[in-house]
Protein backbone atom coordinates (compact mmCIF):
# COMPACT_ATOMS: atom_id res chain seq x y z
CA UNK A 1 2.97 35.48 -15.96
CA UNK A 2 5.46 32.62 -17.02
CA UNK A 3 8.18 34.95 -16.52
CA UNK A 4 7.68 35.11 -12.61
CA UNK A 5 5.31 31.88 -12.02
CA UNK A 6 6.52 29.77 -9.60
CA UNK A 7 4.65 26.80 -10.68
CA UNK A 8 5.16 24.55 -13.79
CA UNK A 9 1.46 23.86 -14.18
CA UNK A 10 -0.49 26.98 -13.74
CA UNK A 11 -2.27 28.83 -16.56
CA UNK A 12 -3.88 32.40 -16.11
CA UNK A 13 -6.37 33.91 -18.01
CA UNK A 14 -9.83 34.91 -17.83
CA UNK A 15 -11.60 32.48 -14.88
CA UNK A 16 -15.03 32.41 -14.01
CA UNK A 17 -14.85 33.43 -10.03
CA UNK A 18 -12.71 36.28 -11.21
CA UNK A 19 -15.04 37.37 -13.95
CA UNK A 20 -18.09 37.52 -11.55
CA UNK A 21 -15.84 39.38 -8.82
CA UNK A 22 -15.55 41.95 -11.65
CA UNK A 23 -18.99 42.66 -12.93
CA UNK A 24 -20.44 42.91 -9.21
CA UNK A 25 -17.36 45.77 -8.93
CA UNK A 26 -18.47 47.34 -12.10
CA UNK A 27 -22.36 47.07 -11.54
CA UNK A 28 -23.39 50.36 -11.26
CA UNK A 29 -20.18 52.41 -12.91
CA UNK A 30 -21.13 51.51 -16.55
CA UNK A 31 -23.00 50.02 -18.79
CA UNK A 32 -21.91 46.30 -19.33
CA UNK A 33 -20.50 45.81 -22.98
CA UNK A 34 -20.06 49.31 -23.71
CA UNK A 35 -16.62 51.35 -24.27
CA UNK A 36 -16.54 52.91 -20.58
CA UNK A 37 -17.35 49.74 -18.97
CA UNK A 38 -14.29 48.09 -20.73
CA UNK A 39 -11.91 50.84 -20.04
CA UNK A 40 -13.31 50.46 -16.28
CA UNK A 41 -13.02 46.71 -16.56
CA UNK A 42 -9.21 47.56 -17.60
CA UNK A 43 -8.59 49.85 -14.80
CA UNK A 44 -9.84 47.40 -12.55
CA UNK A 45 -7.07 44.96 -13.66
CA UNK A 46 -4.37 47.42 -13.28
CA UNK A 47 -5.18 47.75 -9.86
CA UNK A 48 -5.29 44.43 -9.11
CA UNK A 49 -2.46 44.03 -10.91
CA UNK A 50 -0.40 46.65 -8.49
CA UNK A 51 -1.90 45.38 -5.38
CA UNK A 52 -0.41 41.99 -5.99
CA UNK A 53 2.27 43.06 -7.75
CA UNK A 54 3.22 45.48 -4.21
CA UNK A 55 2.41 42.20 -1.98
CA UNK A 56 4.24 40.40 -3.90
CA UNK A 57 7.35 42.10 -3.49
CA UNK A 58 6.92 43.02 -0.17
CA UNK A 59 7.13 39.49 0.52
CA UNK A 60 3.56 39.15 1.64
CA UNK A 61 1.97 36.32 -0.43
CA UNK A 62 1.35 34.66 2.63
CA UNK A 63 -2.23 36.66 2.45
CA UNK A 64 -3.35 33.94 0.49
CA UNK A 65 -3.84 32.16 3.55
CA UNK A 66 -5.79 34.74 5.80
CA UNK A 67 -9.08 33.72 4.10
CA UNK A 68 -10.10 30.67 6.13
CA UNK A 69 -10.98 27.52 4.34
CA UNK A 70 -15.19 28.04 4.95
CA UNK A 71 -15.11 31.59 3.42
CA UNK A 72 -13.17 30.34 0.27
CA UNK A 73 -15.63 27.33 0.49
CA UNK A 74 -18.78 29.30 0.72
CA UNK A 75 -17.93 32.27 -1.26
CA UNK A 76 -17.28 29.54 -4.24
CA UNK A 77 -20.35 28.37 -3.25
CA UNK A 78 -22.20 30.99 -3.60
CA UNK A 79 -20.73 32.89 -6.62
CA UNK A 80 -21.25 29.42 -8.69
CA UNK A 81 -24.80 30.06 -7.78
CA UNK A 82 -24.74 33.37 -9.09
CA UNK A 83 -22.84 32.50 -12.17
CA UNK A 84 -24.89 29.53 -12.90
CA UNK A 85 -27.64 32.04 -12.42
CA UNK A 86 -26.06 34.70 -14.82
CA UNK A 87 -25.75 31.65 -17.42
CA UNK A 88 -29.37 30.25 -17.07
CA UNK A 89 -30.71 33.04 -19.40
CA UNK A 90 -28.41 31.97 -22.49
CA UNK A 91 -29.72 28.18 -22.64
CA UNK A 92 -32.72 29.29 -23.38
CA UNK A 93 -32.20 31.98 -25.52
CA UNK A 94 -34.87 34.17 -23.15
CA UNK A 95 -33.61 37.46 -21.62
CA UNK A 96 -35.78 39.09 -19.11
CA UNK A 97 -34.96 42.41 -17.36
CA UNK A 98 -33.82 42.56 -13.63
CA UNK A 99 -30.97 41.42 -11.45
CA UNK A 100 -29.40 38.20 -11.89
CA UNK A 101 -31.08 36.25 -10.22
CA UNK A 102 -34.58 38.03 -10.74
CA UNK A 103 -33.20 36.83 -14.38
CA UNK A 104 -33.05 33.55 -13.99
CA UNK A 105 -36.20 33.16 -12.45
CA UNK A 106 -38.41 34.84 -15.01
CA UNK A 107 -36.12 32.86 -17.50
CA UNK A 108 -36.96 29.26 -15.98
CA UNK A 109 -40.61 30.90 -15.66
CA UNK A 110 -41.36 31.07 -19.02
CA UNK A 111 -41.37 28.03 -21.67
CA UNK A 112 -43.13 29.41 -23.91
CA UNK A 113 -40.48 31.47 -24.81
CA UNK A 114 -37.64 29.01 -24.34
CA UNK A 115 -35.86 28.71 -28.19
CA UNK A 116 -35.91 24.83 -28.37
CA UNK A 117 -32.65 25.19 -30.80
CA UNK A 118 -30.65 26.59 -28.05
CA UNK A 119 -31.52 24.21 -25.62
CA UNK A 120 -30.65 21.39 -28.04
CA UNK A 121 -27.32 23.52 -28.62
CA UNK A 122 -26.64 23.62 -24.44
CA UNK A 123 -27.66 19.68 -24.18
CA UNK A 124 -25.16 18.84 -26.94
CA UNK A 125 -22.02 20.80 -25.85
CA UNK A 126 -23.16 19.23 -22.00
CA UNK A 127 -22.73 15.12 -23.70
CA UNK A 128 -18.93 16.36 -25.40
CA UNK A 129 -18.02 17.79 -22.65
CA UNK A 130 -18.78 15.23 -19.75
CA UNK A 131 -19.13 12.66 -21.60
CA UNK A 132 -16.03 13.14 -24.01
CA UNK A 133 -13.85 12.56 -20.18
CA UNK A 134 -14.95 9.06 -20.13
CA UNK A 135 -13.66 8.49 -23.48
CA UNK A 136 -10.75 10.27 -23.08
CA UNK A 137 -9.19 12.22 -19.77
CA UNK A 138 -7.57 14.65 -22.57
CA UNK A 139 -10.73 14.41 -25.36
CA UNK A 140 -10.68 18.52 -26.01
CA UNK A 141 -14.84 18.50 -25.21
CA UNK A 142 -14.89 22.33 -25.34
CA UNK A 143 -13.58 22.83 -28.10
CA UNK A 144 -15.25 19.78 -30.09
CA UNK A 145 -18.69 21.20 -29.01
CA UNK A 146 -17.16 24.76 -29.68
CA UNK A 147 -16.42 23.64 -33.86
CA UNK A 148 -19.63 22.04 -33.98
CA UNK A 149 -21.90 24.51 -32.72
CA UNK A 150 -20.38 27.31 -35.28
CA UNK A 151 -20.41 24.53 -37.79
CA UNK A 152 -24.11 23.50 -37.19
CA UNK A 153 -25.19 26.96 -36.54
CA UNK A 154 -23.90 28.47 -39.72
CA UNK A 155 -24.92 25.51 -42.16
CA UNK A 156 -28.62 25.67 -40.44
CA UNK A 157 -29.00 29.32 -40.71
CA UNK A 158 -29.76 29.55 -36.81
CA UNK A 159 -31.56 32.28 -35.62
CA UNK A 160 -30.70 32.31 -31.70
CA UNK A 161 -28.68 34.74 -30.06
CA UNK A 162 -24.98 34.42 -31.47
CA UNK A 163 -21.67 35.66 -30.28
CA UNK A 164 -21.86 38.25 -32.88
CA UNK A 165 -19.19 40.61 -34.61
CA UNK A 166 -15.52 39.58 -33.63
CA UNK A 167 -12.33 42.07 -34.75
CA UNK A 168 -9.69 40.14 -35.63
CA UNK A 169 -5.70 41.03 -35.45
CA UNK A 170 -3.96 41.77 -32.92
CA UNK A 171 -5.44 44.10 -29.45
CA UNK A 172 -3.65 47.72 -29.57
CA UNK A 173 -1.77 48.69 -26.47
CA UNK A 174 -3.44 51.73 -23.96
CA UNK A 175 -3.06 53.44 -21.05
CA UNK A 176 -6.23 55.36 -21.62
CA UNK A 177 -7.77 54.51 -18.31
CA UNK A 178 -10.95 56.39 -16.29
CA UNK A 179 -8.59 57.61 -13.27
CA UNK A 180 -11.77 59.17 -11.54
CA UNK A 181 -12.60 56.19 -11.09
CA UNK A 182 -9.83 54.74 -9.22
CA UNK A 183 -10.70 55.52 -5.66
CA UNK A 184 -14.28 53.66 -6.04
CA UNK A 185 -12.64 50.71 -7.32
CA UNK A 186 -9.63 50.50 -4.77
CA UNK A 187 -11.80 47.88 -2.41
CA UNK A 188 -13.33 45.93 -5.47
CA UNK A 189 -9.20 45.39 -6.50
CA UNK A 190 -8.19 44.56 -3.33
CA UNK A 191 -10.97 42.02 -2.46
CA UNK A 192 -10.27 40.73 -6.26
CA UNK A 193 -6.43 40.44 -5.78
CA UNK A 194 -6.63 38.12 -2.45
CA UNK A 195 -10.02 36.34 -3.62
CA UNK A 196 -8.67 35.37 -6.97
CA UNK A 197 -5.69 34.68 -5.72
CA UNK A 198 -6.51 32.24 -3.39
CA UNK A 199 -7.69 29.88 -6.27
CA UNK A 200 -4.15 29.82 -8.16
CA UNK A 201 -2.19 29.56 -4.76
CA UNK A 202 -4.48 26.55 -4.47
CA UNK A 203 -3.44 24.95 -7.35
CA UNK A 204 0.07 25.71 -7.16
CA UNK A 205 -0.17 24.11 -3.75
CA UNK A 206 -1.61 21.25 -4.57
CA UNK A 207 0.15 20.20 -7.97
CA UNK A 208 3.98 21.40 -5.82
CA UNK A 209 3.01 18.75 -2.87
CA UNK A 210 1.87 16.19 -5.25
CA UNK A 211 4.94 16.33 -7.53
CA UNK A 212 7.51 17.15 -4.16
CA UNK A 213 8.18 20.58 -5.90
CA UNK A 214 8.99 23.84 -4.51
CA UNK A 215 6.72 27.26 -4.63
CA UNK A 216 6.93 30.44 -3.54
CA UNK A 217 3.95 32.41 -2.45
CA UNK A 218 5.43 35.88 -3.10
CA UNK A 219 6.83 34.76 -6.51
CA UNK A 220 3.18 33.58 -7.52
CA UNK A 221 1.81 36.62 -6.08
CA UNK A 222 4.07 38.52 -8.67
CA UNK A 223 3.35 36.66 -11.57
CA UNK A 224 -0.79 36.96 -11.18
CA UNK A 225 0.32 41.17 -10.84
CA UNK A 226 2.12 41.14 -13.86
CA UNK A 227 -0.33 39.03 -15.99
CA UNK A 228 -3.40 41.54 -14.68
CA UNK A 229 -0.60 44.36 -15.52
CA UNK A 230 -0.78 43.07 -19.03
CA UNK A 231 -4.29 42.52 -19.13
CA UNK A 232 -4.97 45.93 -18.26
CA UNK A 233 -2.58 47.76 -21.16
CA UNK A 234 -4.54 45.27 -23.56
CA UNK A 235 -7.93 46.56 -22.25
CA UNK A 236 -9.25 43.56 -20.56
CA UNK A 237 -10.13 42.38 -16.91
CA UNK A 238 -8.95 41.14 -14.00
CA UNK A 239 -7.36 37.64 -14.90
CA UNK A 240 -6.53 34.56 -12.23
CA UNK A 241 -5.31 31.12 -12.72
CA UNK A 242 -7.61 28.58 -13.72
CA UNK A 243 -8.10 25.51 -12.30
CA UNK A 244 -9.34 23.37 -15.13
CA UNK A 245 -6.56 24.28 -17.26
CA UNK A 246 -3.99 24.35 -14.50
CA UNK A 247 -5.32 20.40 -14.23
CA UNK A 248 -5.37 19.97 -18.19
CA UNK A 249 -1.62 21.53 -18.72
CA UNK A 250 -0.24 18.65 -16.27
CA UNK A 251 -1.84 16.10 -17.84
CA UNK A 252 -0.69 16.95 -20.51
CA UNK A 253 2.59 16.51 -19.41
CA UNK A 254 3.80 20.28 -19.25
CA UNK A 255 7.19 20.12 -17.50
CA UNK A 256 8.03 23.90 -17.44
CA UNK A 257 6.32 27.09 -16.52
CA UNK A 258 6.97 27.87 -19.96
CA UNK A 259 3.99 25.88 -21.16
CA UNK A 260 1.79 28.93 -20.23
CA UNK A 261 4.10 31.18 -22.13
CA UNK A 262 3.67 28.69 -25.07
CA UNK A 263 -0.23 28.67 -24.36
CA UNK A 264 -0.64 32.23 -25.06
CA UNK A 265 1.60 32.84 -28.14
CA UNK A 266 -0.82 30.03 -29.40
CA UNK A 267 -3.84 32.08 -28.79
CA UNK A 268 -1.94 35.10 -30.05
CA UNK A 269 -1.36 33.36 -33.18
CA UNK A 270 -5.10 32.43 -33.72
CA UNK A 271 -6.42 35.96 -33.14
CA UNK A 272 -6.61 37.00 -36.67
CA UNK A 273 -9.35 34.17 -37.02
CA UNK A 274 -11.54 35.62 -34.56
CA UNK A 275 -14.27 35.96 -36.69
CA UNK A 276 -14.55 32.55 -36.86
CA UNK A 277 -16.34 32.20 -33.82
CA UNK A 278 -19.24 34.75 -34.49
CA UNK A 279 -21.82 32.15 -35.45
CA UNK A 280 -21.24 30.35 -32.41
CA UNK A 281 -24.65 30.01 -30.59
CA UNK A 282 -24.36 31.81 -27.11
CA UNK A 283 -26.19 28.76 -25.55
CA UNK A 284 -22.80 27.16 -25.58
CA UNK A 285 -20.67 29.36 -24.08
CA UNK A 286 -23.19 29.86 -21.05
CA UNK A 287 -23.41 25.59 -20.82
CA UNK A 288 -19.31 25.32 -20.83
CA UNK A 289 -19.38 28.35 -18.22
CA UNK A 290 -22.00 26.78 -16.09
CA UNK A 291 -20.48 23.04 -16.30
CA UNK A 292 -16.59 24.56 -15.48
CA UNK A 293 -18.14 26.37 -12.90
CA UNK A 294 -20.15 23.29 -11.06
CA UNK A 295 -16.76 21.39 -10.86
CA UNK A 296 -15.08 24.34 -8.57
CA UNK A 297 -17.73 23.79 -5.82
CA UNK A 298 -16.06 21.44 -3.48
CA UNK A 299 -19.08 19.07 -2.23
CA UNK A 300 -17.34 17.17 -0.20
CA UNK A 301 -15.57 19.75 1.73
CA UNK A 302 -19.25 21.22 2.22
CA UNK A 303 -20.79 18.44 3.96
CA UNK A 304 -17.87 17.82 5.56
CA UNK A 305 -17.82 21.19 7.62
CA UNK A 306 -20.99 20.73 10.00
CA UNK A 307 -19.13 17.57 10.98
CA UNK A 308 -15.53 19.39 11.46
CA UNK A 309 -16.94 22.39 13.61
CA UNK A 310 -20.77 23.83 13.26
CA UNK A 311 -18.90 27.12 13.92
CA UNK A 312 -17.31 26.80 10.97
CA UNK A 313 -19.75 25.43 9.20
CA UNK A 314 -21.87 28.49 10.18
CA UNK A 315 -19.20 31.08 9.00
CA UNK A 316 -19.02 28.87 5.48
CA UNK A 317 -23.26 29.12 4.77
CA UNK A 318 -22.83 32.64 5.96
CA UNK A 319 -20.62 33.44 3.71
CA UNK A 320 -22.60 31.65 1.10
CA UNK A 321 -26.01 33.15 1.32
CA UNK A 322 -24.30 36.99 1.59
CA UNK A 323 -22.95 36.42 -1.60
CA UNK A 324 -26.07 35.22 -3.32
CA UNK A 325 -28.02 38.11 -1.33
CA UNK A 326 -25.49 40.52 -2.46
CA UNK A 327 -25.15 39.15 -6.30
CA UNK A 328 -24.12 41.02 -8.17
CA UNK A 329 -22.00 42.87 -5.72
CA UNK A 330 -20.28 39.38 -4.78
CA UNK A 331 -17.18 40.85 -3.00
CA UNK A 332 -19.22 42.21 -0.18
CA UNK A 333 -20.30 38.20 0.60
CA UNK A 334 -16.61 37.74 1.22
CA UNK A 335 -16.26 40.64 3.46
CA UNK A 336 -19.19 39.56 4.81
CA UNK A 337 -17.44 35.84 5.15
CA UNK A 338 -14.43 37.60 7.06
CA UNK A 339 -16.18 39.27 9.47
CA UNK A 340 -17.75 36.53 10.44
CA UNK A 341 -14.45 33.94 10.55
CA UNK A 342 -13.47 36.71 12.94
CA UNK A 343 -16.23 36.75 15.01
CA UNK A 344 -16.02 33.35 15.81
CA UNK A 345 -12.06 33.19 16.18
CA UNK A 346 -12.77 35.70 18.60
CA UNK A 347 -15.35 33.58 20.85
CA UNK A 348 -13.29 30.64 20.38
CA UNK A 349 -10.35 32.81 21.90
CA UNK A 350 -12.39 33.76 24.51
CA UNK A 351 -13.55 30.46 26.11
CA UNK A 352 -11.13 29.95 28.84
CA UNK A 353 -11.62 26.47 31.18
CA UNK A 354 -10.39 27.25 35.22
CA UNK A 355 -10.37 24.46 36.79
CA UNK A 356 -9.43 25.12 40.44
CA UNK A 357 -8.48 22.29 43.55
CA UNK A 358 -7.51 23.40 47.64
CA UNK A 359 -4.60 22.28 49.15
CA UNK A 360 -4.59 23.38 52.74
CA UNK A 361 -4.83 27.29 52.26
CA UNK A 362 -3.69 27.62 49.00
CA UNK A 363 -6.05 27.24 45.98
CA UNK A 364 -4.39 26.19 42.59
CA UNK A 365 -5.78 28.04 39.34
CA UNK A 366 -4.84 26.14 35.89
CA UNK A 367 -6.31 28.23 33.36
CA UNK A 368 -6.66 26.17 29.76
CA UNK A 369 -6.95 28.40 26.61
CA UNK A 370 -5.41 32.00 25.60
CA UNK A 371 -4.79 34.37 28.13
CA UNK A 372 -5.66 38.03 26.50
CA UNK A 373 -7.36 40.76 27.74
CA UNK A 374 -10.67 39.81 27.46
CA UNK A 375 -10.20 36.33 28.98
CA UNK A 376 -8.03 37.04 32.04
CA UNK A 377 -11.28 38.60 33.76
CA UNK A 378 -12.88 35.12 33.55
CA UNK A 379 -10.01 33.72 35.77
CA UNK A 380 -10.22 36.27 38.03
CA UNK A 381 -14.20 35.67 38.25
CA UNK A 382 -13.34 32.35 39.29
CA UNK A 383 -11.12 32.91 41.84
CA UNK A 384 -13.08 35.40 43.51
CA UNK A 385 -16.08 32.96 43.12
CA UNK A 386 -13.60 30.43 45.09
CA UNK A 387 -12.55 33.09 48.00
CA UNK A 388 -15.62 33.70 48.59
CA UNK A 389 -16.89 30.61 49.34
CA UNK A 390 -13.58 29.39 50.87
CA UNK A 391 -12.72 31.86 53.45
CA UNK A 392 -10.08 31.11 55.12
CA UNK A 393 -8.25 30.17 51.73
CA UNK A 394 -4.72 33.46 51.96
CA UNK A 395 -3.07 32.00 48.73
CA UNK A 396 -3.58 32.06 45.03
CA UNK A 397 -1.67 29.95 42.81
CA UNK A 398 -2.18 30.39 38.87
CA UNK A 399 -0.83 27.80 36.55
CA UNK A 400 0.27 28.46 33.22
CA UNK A 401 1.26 25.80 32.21
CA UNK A 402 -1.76 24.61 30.42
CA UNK A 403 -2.31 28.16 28.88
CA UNK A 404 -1.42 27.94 24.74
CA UNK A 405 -0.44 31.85 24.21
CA UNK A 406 0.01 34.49 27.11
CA UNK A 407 -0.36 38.28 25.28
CA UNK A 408 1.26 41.37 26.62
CA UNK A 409 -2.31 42.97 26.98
CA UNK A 410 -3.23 39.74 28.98
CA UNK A 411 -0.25 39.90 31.63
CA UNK A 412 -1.09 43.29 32.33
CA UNK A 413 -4.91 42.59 33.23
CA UNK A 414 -3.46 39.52 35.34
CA UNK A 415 -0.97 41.93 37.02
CA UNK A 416 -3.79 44.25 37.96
CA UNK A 417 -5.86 41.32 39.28
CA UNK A 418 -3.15 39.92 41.21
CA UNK A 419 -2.89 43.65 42.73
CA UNK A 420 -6.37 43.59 43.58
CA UNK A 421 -6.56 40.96 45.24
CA UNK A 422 -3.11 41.77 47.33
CA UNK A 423 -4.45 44.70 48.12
CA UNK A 424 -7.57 42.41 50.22
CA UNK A 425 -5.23 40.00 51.59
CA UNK A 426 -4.36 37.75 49.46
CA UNK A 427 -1.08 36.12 48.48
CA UNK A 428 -0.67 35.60 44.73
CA UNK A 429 2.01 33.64 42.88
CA UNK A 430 2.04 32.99 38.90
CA UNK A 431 3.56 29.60 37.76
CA UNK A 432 4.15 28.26 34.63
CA UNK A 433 4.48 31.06 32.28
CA UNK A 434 4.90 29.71 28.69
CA UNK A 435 8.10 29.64 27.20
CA UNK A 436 7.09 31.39 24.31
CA UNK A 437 6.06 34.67 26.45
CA UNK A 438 8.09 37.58 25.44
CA UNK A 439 10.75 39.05 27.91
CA UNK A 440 8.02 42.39 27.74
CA UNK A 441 5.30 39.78 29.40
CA UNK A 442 7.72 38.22 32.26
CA UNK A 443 8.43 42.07 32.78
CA UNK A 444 4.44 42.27 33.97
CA UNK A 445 4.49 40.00 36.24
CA UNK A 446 8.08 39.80 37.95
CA UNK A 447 8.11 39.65 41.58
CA UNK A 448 5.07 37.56 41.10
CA UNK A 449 6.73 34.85 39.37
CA UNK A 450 6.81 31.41 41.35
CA UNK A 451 10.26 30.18 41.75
């Protein structure tokens, strides 16, 4: 990815939102953990990794910005709930069967079973990692609590569920991919490739206002195809860019979009000591998961939606409870999410104000909203409503000027009012047309026109 990233700051790799966006596309293919659910988790990335890569060059990056700020909002929502969920099990060390969170449930249900060590583990790596910010904004809490728990769990002879076996060296390169699979996973890729992406465009945003920096959508958009390109050949999923170590990188003072290039040489470098990790109790990765996770759920922006628009608001708990209700199959909650931003665009678009005033025999229209289609029938409901009252009104005047957008489809449905209601006697002039109406929509309605 640093070889096409458009931002200095941004680090991709495996995320959390992108990880749970993959094992609800996988649920059901394969077996999690086995060799055909990683070669499936592999094709995955590689066609995320052309989706983006193909958007990206087409100069299309701007799709970052068709999911509306209460889908992204309560899709993060509800996926931390699901992750958090997913995570639950490990603290404790108890693992019952069923869906996630059917899992968790049973798993807060029964203390008896709870493995006290692996709580203690959890609580530990919690205290290092919040509370090593306060000593430090840069103290490394992860991997502190990371050392210690494989240090402490080896010299103790814990008995909890571990990490386990580890290859070290260096990951061979494959193209050995389950292409049967493809078509079933073409929706999966392309909800992952503009869900995950909307996190690292995020970012990028952000950090390139703060700092009064350039970025370029498309170029990002290429650099998150690549690094999923690379992910896949290396046999591993869908990857994003991460917030929390987007946010660590600058303060740490990175100052080039090499730092990311630098980041993963590092790791490259440290592979052969894999196996250093396999004591590690598995109550501390779930903990770091669960406490990375809690800090993407924007709080604020969540009780600040009912206040903003209840609409909105609607669409973002929509959005949120379909994903939980969906878990693990968490990319249908954004569909879900879509479909209903568009429902309500669509009755916003439609609420059209008329308010009407006589002068003499001429009444005045002034329509206030979007004139489409499926609005223009509302003006012509209110002028009839106004002729027939008013009989002796022969004029119709309709205003533009106070419309915001005026549609091809929508001057045609006025033209074929204004015909109707010529063809019963009625004189109708159009004023006002916006200046932004196509030459196609002053076509419609010429020789209607009011001079």
């Amino acid at each position: 990815a640093a070889f096409f990233v458009s931002s200095r700051y941004l680090q991709t790799g495996p995320v959390a939102l992108t990880a749970l966006l993959t094992l609800g596309a996988l649920s059901g293919v394969a077996e999690p953990g086995g060799a055909g659910y990683i070669q499936s988790a592999a094709l995955l990335a590689l066609l995320v990794g052309i989706i983006r890569v193909l958007l990206g060059v087409a100069r299309m990056g701007r799709v970052a910005y068709v999911l509306s700020e209460p889908v992204v909002t309560g899709f993060t929502a509800g996926a931390a709930v699901v992750i958090i969920a997913s995570q639950l099990p490990k603290i404790f060390d108890v693992y019952p069967d069923g869906q996630v969170l059917a899992v968790a449930v049973r798993a807060l249900g029964r203390p008896d079973e709870w493995r006290w060590s692996a709580i203690a583990f959890a609580v530990i790596t919690v205290v290092l990692m919040i509370g090593g910010r306060h000593v430090h904004r840069l103290f490394p809490g992860v991997l502190v609590a990371v050392i210690a728990g494989v240090v402490v769990a080896g010299a103790s002879g814990y008995e909890g569920s571990k990490v386990g076996d580890l290859d070290g060296g260096f990951i061979p390169l494959s193209l050995d991919f389950p292409w049967s699979e493809a078509p079933g996973l073409l929706l999966p890729a392309a909800v992952i490739a503009l869900v995950g992406f909307a996190e690292p465009a995020s970012i990028a945003r952000t950090y390139a206002a703060a700092d009064r920096l350039p970025w370029n959508a498309n170029r990002e958009m290429v650099s998150q195809g690549v690094a999923n390109l690379a992910s896949a050949v290396s046999g591993a999923f869908p990857v994003g860019g991460s917030f929390s170590r987007s946010s660590l990188n600058r303060m740490a003072g990175a100052t080039s979009p090499w730092s990311g290039a630098i980041t993963g040489a590092f790791v490259l470098a440290v592979l052969p000591l894999a196996f250093l990790l396999e004591d590690l109790p598995t109550s501390v990765l779930g903990v770091i998961v669960i406490v990375v996770v809690v800090r993407l759920v924007d709080i604020k922006e969540i009780m600040r939606l009912p206040w903003g628009s209840f609409p909105q608001a609607l669409v973002g708990a929509g959005t949120t409870f379909a994903t939980i209700g969906f878990a693990p199959r968490v990319e249908r909650g954004v569909l879900v999410g879509i479909g209903l931003a568009i429902a309500v665009h669509l009755y916003r678009e439609m609420q059209v104000i008329t308010p009407a005033e006589r002068n003499h025999e001429t009444l005045t229209v002034r329509p206030k909203g979007v004139m489409w289609f499926a609005t223009v029938p509302q003006v012509e409901r209110s002028v009839r409503e106004e002729l027939a009252t008013e009989r002796d009104l022969t004029s119709v005047v309709i205003d533009l000027s106070g419309v915001g957008r005026l549609d091809y489809s929508g001057a045609v449905a006025l033209r074929r009012i204004i015909e109707r209601m010529s063809v019963g006697g009625v004189s109708v002039v159009v004023a006002g047309i916006p200046p932004s109406a196509s030459g196609a929509v002053r076509a419609e309605l010429e020789g209607y026109e009011s001079a």
